[in-house]
C-alpha atoms as a PDB file:
ATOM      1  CA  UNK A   1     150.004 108.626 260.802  1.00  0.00           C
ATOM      2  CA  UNK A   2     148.802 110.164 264.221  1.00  0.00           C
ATOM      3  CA  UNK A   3     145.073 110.634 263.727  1.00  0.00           C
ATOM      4  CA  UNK A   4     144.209 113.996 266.489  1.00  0.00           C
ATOM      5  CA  UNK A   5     140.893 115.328 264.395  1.00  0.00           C
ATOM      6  CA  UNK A   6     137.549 113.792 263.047  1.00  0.00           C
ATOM      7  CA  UNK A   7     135.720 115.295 260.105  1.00  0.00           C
ATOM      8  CA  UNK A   8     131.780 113.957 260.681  1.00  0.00           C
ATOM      9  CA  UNK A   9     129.975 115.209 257.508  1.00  0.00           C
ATOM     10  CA  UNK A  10     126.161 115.851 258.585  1.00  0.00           C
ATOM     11  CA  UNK A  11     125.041 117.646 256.004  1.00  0.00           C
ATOM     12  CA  UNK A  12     122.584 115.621 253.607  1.00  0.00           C
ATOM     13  CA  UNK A  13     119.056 116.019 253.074  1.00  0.00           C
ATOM     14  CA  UNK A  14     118.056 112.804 254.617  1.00  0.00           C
ATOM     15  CA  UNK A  15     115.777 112.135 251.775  1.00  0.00           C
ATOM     16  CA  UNK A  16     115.371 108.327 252.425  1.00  0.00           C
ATOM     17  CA  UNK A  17     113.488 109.262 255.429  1.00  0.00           C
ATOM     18  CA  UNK A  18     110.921 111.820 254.784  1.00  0.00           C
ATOM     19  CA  UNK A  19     108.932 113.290 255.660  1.00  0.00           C
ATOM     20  CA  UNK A  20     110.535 113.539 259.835  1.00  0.00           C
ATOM     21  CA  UNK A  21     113.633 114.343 257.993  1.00  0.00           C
ATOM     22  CA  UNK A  22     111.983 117.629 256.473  1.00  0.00           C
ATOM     23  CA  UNK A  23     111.931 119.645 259.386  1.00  0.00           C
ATOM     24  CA  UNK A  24     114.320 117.273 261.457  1.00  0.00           C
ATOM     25  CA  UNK A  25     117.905 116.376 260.877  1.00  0.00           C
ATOM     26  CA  UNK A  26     118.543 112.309 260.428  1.00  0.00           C
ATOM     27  CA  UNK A  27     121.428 112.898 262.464  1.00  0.00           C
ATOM     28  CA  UNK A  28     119.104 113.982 265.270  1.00  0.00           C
ATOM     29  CA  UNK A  29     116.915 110.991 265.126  1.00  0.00           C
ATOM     30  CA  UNK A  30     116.758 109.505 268.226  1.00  0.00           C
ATOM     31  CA  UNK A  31     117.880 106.237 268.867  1.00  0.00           C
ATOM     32  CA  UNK A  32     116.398 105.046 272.247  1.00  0.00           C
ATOM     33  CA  UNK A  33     117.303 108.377 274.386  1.00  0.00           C
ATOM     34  CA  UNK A  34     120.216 109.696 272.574  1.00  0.00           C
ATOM     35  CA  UNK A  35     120.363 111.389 268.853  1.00  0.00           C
ATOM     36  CA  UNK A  36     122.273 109.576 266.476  1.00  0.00           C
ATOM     37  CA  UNK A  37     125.362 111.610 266.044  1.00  0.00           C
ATOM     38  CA  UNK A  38     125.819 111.280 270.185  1.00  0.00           C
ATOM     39  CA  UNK A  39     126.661 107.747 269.375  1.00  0.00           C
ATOM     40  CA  UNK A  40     129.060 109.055 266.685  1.00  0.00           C
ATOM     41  CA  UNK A  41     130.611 111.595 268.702  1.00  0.00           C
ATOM     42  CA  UNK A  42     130.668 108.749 271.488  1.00  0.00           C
ATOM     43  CA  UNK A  43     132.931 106.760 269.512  1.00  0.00           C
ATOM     44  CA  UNK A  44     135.339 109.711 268.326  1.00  0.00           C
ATOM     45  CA  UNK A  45     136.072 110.155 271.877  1.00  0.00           C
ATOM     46  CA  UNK A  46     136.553 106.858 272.602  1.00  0.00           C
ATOM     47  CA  UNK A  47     138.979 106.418 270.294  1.00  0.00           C
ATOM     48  CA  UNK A  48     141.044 108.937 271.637  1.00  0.00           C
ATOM     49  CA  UNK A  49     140.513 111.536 269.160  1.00  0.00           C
ATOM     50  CA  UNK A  50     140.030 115.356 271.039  1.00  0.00           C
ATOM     51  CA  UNK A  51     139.169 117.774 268.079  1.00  0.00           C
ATOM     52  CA  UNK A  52     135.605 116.763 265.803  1.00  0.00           C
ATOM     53  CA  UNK A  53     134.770 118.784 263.071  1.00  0.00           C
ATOM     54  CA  UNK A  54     130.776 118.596 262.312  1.00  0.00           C
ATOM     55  CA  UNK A  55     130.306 119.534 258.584  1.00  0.00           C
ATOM     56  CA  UNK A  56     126.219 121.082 258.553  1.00  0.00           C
ATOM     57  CA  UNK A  57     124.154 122.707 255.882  1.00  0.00           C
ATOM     58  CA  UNK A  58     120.556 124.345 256.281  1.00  0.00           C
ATOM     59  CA  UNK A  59     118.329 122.997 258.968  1.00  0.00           C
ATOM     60  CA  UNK A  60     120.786 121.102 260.969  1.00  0.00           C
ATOM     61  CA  UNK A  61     120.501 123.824 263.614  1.00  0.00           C
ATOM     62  CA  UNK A  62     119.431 121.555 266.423  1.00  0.00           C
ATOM     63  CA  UNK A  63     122.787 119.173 265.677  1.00  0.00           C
ATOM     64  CA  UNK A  64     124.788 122.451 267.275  1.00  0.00           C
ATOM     65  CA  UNK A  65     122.216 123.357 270.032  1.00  0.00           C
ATOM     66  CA  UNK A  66     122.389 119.366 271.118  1.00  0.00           C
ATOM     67  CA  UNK A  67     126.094 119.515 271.594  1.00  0.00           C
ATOM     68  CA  UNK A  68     125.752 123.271 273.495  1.00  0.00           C
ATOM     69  CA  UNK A  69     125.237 123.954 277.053  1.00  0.00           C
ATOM     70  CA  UNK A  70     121.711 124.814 278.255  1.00  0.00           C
ATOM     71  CA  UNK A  71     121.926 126.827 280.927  1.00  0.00           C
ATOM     72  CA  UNK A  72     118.044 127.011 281.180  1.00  0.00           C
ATOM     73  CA  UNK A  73     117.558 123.585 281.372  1.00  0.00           C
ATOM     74  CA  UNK A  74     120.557 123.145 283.717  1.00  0.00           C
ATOM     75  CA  UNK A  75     119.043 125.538 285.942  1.00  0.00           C
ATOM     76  CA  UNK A  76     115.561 124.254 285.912  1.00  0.00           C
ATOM     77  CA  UNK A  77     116.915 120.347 286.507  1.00  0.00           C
ATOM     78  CA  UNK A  78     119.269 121.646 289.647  1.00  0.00           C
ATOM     79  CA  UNK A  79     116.260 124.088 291.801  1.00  0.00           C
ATOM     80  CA  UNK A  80     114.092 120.384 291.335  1.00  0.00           C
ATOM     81  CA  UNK A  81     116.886 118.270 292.226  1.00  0.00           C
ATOM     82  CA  UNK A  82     117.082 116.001 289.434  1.00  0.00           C
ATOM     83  CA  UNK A  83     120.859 115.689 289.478  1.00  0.00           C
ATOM     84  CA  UNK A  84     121.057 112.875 287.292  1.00  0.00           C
ATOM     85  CA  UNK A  85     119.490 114.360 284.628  1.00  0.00           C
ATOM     86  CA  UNK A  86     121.475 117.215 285.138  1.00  0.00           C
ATOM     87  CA  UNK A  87     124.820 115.703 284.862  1.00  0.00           C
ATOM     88  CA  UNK A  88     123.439 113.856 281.831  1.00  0.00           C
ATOM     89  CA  UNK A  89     122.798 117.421 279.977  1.00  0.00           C
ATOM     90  CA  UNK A  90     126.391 119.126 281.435  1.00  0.00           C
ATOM     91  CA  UNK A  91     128.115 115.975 280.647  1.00  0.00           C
ATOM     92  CA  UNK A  92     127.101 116.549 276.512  1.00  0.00           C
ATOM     93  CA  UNK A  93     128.308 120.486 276.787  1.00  0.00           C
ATOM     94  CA  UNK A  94     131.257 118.908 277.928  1.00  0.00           C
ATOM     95  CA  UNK A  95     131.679 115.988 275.559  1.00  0.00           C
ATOM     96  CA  UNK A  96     134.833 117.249 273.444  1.00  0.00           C
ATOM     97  CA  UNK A  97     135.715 120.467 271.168  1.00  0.00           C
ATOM     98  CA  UNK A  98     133.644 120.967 268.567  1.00  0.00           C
ATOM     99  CA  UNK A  99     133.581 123.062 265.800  1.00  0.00           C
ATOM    100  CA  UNK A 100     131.548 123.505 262.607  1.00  0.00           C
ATOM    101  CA  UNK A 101     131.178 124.811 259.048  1.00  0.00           C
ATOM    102  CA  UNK A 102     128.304 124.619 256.424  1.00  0.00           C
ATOM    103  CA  UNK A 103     128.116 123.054 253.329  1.00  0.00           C
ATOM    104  CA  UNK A 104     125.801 126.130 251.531  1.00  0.00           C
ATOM    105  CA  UNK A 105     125.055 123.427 248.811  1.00  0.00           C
ATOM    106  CA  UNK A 106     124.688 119.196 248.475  1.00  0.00           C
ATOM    107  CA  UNK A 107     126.968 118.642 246.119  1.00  0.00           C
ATOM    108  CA  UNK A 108     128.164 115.466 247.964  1.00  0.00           C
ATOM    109  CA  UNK A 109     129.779 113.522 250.536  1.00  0.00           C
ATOM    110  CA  UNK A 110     133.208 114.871 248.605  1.00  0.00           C
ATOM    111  CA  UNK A 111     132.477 118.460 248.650  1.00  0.00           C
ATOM    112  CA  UNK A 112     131.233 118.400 252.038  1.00  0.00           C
ATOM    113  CA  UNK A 113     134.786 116.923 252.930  1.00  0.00           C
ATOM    114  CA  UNK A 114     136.325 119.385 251.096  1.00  0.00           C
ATOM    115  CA  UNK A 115     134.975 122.404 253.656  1.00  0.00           C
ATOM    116  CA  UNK A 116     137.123 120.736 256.422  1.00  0.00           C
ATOM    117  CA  UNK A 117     140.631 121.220 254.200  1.00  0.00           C
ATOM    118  CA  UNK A 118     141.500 123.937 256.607  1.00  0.00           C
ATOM    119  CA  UNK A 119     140.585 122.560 260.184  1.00  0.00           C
ATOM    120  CA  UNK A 120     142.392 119.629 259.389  1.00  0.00           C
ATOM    121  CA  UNK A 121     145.422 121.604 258.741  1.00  0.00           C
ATOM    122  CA  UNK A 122     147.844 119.284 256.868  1.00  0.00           C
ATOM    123  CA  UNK A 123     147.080 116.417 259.260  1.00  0.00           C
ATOM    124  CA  UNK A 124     145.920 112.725 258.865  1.00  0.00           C
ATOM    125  CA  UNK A 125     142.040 112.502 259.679  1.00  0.00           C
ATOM    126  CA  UNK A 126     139.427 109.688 260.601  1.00  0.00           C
ATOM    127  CA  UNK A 127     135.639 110.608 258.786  1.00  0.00           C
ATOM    128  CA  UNK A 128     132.753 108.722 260.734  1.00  0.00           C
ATOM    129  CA  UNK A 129     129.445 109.354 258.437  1.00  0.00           C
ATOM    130  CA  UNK A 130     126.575 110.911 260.985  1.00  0.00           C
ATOM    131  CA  UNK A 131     123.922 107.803 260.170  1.00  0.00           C
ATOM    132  CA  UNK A 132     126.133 105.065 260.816  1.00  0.00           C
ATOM    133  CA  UNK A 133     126.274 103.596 264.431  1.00  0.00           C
ATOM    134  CA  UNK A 134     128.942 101.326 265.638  1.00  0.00           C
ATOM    135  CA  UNK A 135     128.612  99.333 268.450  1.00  0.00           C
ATOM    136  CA  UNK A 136     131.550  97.625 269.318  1.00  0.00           C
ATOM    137  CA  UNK A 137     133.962  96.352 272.251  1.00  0.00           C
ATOM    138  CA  UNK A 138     136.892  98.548 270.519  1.00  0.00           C
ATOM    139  CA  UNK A 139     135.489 101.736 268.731  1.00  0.00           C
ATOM    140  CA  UNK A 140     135.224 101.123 265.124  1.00  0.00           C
ATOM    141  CA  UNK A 141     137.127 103.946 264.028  1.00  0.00           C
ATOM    142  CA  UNK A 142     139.667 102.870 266.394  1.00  0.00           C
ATOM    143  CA  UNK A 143     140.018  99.911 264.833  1.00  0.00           C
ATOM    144  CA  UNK A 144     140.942 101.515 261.120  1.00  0.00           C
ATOM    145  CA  UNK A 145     143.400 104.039 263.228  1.00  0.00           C
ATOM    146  CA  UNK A 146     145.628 101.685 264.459  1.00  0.00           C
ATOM    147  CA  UNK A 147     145.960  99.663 260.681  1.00  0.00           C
ATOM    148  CA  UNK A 148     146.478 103.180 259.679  1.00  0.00           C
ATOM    149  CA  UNK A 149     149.173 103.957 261.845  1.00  0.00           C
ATOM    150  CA  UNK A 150     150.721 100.481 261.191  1.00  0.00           C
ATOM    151  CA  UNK A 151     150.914 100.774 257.720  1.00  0.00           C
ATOM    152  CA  UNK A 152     151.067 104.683 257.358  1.00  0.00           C
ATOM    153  CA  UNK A 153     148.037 104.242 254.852  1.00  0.00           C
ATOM    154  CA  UNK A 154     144.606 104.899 254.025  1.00  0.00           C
ATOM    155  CA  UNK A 155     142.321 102.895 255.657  1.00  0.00           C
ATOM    156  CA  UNK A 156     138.365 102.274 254.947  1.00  0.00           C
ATOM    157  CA  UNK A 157     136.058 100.532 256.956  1.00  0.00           C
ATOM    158  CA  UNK A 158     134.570  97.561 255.198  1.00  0.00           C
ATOM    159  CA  UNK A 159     131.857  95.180 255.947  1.00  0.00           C
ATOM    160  CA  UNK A 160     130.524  91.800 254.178  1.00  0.00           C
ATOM    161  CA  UNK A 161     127.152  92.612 252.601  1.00  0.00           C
ATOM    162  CA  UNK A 162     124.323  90.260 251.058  1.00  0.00           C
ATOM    163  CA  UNK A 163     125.389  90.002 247.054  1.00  0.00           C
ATOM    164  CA  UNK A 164     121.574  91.285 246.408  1.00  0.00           C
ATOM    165  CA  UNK A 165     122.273  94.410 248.281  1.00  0.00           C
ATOM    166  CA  UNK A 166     125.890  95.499 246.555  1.00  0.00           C
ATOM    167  CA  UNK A 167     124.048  98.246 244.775  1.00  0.00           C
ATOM    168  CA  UNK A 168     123.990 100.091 247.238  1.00  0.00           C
ATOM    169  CA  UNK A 169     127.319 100.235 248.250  1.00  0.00           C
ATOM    170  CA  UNK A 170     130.668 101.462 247.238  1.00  0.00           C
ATOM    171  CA  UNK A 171     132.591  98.004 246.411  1.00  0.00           C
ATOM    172  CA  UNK A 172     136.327  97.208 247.034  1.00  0.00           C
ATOM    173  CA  UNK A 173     138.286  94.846 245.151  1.00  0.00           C
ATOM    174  CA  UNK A 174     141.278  94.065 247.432  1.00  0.00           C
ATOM    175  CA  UNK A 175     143.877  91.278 248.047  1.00  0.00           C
ATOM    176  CA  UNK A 176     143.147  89.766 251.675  1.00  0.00           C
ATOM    177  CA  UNK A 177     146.681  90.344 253.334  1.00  0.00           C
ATOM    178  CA  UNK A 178     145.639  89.243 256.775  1.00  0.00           C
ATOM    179  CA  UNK A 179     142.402  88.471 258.992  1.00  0.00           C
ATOM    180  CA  UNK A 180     139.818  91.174 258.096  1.00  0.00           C
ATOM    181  CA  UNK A 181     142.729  93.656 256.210  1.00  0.00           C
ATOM    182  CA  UNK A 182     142.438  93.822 252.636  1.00  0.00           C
ATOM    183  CA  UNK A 183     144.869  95.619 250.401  1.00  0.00           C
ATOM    184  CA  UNK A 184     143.118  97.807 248.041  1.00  0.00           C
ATOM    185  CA  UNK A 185     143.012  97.189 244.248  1.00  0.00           C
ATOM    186  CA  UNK A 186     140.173  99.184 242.968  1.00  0.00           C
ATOM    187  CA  UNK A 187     136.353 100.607 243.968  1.00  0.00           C
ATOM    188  CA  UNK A 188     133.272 100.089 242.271  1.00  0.00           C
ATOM    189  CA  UNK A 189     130.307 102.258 243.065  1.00  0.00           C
ATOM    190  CA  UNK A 190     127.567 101.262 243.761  1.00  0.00           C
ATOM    191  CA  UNK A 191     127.610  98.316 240.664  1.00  0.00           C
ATOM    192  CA  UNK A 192     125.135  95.973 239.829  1.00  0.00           C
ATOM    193  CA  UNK A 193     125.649  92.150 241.615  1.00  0.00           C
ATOM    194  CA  UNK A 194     126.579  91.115 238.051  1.00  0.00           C
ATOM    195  CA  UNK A 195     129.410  93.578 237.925  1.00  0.00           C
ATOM    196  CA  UNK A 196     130.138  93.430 241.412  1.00  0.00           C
ATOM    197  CA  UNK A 197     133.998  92.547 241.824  1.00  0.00           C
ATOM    198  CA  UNK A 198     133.023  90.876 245.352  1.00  0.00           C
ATOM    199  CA  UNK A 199     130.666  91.632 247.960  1.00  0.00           C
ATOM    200  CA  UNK A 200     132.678  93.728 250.620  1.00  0.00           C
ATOM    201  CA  UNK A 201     130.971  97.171 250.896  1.00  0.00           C
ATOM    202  CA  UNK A 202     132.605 100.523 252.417  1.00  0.00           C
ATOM    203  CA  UNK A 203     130.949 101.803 255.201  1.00  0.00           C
ATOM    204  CA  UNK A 204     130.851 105.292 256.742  1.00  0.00           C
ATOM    205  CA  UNK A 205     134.218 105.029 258.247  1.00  0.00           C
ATOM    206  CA  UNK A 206     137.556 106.636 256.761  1.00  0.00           C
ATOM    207  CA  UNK A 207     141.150 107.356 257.839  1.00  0.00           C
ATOM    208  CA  UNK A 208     142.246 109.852 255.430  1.00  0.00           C
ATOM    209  CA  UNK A 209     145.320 111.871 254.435  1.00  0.00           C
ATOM    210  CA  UNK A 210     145.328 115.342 253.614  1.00  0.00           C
ATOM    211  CA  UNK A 211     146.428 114.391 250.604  1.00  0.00           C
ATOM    212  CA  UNK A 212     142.764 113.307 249.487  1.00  0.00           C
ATOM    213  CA  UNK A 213     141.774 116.850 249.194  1.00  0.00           C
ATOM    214  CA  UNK A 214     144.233 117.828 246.139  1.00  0.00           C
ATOM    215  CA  UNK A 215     142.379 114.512 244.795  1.00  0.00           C
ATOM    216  CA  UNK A 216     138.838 116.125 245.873  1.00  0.00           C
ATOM    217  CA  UNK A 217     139.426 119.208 244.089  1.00  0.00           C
ATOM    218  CA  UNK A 218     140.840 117.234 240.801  1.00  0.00           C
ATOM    219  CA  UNK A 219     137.421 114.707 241.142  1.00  0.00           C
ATOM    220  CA  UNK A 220     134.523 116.056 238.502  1.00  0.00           C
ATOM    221  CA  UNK A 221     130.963 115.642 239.469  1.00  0.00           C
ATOM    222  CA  UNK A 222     129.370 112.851 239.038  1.00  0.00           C
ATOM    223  CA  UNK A 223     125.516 111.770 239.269  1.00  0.00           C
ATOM    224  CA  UNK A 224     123.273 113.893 240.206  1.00  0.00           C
ATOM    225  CA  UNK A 225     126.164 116.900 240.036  1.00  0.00           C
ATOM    226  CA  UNK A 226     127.876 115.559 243.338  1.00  0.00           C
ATOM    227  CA  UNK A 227     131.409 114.941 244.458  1.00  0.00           C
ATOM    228  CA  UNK A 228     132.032 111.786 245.027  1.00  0.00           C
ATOM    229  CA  UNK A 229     134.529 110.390 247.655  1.00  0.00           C
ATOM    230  CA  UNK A 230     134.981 107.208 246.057  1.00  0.00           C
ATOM    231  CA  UNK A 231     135.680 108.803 242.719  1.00  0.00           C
ATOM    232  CA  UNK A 232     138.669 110.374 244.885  1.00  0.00           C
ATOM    233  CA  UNK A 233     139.781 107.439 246.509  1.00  0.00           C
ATOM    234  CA  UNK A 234     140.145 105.636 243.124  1.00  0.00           C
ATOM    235  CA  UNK A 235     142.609 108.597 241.784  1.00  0.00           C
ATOM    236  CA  UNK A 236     144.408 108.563 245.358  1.00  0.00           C
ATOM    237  CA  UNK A 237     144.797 104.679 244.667  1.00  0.00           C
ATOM    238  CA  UNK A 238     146.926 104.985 241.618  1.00  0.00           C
ATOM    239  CA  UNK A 239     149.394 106.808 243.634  1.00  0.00           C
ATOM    240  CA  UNK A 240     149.976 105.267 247.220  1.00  0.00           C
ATOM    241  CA  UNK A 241     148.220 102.052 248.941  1.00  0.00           C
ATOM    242  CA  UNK A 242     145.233 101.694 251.053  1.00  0.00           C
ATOM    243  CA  UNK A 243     143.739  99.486 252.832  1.00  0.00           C
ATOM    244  CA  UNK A 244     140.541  98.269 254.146  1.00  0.00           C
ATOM    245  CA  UNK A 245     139.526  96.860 257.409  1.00  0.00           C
ATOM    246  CA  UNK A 246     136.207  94.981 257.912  1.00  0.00           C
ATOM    247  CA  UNK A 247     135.307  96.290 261.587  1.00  0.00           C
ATOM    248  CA  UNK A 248     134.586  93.941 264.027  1.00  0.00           C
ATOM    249  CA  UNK A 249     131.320  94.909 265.642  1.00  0.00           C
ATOM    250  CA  UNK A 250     127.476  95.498 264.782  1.00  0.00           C
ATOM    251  CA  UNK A 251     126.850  98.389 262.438  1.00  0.00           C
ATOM    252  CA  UNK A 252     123.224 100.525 262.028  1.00  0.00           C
ATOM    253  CA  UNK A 253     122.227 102.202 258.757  1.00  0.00           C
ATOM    254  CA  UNK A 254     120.285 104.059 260.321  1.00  0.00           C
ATOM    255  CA  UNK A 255     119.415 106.362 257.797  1.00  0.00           C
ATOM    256  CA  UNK A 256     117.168 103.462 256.092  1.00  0.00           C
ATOM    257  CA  UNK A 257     113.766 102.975 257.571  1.00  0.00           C
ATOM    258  CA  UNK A 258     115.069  99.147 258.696  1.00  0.00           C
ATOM    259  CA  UNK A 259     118.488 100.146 260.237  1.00  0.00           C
ATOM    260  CA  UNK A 260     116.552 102.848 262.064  1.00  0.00           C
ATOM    261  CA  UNK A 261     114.010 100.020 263.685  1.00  0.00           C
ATOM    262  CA  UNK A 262     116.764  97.516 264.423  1.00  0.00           C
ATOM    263  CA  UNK A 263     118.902 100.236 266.179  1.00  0.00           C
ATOM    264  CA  UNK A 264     116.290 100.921 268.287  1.00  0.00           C
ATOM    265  CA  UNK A 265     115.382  97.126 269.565  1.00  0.00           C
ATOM    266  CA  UNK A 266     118.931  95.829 269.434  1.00  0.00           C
ATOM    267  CA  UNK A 267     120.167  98.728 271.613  1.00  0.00           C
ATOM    268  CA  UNK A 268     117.573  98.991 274.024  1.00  0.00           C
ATOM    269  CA  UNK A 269     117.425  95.321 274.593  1.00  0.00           C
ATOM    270  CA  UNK A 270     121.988  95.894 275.406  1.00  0.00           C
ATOM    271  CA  UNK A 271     120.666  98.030 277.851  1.00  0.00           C
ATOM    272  CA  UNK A 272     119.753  96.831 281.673  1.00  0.00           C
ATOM    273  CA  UNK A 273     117.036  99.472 282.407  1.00  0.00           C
ATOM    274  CA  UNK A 274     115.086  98.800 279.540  1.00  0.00           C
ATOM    275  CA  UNK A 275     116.052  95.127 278.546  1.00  0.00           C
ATOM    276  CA  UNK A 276     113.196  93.121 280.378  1.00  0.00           C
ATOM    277  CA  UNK A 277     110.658  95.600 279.440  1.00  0.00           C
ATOM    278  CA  UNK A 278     110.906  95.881 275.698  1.00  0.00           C
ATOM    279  CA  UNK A 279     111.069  92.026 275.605  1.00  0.00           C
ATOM    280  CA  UNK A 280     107.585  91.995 277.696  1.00  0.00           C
ATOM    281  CA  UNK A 281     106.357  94.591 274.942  1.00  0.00           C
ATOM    282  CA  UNK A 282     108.124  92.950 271.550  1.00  0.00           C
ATOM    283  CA  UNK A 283     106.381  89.787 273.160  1.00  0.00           C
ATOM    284  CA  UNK A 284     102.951  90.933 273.251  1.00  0.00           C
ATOM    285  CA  UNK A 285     103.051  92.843 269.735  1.00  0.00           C
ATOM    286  CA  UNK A 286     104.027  89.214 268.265  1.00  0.00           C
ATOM    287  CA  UNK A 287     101.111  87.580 270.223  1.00  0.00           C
ATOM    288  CA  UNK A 288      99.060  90.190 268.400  1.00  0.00           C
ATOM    289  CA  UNK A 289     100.476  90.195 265.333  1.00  0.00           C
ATOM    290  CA  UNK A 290     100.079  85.958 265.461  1.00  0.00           C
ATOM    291  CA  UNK A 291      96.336  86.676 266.669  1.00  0.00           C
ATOM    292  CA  UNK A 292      95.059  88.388 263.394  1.00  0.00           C
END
């Protein structure tokens, strides 16, 4: 199971942070200096993968223009000699091939995976969800790639969440069959902590077959008239194993308010030019907030 493409589907409405997210993709926000698909992109590319497939939908304009060139910009950067920031903006032109196609309506993370049937092409695919960050010492979708080609398998990436907060999640029941691999037994979406078969969660990270889209196209609608993935996944289940890896590094929701504000600290404080600084300033907000 060679995995060569990425499918990153960037097309919801972003409704859990309105208003910015009215007139501004989520996957845009920016996380210190950087939107948050970069860092998803980032990670594609550092696992090796060459050919990302951005799935958009109305008013994700600005997710294309980011990844463009700007010849303007370029121009303007190189007559006033600024040619760091230069090679900063030619270096994201530059990042990898990338294509993309619109979902015309949100009928789900399933549909949307559905418009990337033909770029994909008959091959084996890795999906990294545009408002998840990874930070890790091996990319987190690398991770899943290599259990996938190990096993010739599915793979999902998995973390441990707090019991109150498996409502939110997809759920995997699973047989541990080493360190951080479980096999797959079943999926619960999204199910109450009293009907929660365990407490590890999927997470926006997938290494698919293209099998999954005969199993997309079978998959009825669910809440709120959407497609679900997991609803797929279960139905794939029945007929070949999968697997799911809990990936070893620090993962942002950054779609939620929270994940948004801890991806911003955490990462600036990982980085040297702005470490020492934002503890000065998270310093003096606590003085203040003590003060009152």
């Amino acid at each position: 199971m060679r995995v060569r493409k990425a499918v990153i589907p960037a097309a919801g409405l972003g409704t859990r942070m309105l208003p910015i997210t009215k007139s501004m993709p989520k996957e845009m926000l920016p996380i210190v200096d950087k939107p948050v698909i970069h860092y998803v992109v980032e990670e594609a590319i550092k696992a090796g993968i060459d050919d990302i497939l951005i799935i958009t939908g109305k008013g994700k304009r600005a997710i294309e223009d980011y990844f463009d060139r700007s010849f303007e910009l370029e121009y303007y950067l190189r007559e006033k000699g600024n040619l760091g920031q230069l090679r900063q903006v030619e270096e994201i032109g530059e990042m990898v091939d990338i294509y993309y196609v619109r979902q015309k309506k949100p009928l789900g993370l399933g549909d949307a995976i559905l418009h990337a049937e033909k770029h994909v092409n008959g091959e084996p695919f890795a999906v990294l969800l545009g408002d998840d960050i990874i930070i890790s010492e091996k990319p987190g979708i690398k991770q899943l790639i290599e259990v996938a080609e190990k096993k010739d398998a599915p793979v999902i990436g998995v973390e441990e969440v707090p019991w109150e907060l498996v409502s939110r999640y997809g759920i995997v029941e699973g047989e541990l069959v080493s360190r951080s691999l479980y096999r797959i037994k079943d999926m619960v979406e999204k199910p109450s902590p009293s009907e929660a078969p365990g407490n590890i969660a999927i997470i926006g990270r997938y290494i698919l077959p293209p099998e999954i889209f005969e199993f997309l196209r079978r998959t009825p609608p669910g809440k709120g008239g959407e497609i679900q993935l997991t609803d797929a996944l279960r139905e794939m289940l029945k007929e070949q194993d999968m697997f799911a890896k809990v990936i070893d590094g620090e993962r942002y929701d950054v779609g939620s308010r929270a994940g948004f504000i801890r991806a911003n600290l955490e990462i600036s404080l990982s980085r040297g030019d702005l470490r020492e600084e934002v503890i000065k300033l998270m310093k003096s907000v606590l003085r203040e907030v003590q003060d009152e």
